[in-house]
Protein backbone atom coordinates (compact mmCIF):
# COMPACT_ATOMS: atom_id res chain seq x y z
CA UNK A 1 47.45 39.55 -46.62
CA UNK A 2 47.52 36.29 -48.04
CA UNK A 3 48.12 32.89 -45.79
CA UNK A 4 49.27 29.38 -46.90
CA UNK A 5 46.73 27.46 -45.28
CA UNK A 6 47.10 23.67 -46.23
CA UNK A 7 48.13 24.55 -49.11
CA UNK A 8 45.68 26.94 -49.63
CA UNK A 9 45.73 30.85 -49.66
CA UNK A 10 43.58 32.26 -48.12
CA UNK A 11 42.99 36.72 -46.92
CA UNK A 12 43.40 36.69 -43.40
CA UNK A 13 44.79 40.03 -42.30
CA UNK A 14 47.62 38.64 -40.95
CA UNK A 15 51.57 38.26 -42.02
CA UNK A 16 51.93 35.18 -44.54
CA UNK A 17 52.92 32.23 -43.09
CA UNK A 18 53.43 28.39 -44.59
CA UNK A 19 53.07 25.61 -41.92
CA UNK A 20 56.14 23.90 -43.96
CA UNK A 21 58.60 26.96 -42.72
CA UNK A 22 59.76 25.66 -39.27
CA UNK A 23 60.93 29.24 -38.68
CA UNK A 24 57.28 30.11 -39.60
CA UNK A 25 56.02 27.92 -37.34
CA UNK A 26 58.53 29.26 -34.34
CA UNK A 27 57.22 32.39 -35.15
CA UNK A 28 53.75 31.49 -34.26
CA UNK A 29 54.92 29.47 -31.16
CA UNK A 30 56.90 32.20 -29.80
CA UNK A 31 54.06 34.90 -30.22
CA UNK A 32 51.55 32.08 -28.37
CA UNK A 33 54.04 32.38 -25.47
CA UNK A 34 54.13 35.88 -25.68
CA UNK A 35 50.15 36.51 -25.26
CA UNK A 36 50.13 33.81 -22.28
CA UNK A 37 52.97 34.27 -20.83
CA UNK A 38 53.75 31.84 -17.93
CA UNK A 39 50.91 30.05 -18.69
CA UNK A 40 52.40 28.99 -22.23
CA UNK A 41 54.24 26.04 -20.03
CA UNK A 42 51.38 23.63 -20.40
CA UNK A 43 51.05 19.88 -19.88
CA UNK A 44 48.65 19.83 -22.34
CA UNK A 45 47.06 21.93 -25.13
CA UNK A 46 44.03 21.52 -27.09
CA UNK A 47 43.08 23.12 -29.90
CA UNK A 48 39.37 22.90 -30.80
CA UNK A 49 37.82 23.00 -33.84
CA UNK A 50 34.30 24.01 -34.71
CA UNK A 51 31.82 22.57 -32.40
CA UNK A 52 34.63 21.80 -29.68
CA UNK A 53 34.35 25.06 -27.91
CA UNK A 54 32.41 23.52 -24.85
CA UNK A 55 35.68 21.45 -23.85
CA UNK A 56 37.07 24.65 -22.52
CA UNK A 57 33.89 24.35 -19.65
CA UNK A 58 35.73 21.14 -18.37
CA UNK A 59 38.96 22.26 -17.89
CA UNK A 60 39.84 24.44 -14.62
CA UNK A 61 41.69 27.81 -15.12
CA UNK A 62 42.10 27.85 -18.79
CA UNK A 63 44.31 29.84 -20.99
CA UNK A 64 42.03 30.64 -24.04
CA UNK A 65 43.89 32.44 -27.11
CA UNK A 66 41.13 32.92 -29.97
CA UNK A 67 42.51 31.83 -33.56
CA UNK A 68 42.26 35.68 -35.19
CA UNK A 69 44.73 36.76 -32.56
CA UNK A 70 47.39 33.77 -33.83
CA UNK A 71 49.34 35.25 -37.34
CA UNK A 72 48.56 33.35 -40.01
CA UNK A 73 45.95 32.24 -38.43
CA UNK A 74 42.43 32.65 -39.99
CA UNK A 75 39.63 33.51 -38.27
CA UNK A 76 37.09 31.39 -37.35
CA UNK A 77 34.25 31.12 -35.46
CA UNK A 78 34.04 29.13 -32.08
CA UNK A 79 37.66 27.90 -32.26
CA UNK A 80 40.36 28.87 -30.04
CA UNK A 81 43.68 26.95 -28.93
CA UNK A 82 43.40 26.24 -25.58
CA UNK A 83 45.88 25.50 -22.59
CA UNK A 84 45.73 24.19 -19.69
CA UNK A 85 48.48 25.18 -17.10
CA UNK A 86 50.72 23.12 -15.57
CA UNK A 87 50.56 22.91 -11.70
């Protein structure tokens, strides 16, 4: 399948999406809640690009959700969107 990808298409395997569709983009938020679950409530969440992998070493108990699982999401190596719970 094809993805909008800042403005770009690109074959990701996953369902088209356009990061200008707010329902899109609820789509994506509500299937990141769905993989972590409680853990979705976070103070803060990083996403790391290539290269920032090693930030998820510094941060205790992290939720890690690898960009391939996200649709519309393309894969790529040594990012991920991380979370870090709320206490």
């Amino acid at each position: 399948m094809t993805t909008i990808n800042n403005n770009i298409a690109t074959d990701s395997g996953h369902n088209t999406i356009d990061p200008r569709s707010y329902d899109d983009l609820l789509a994506v938020a509500a299937f990141i809640r769905s993989q972590l679950g409680d853990r979705a409530h976070a103070e803060v969440g990083i996403i790391c690009g290539s290269g920032l992998g090693p930030i998820a070493e510094l941060v205790e108990n992290p939720a890690i959700l690898p960009y391939e699982k996200i649709p519309g999401f393309r894969a790529a190596e040594g990012e991920c969107c991380l979370f870090s719970p709320s206490d």
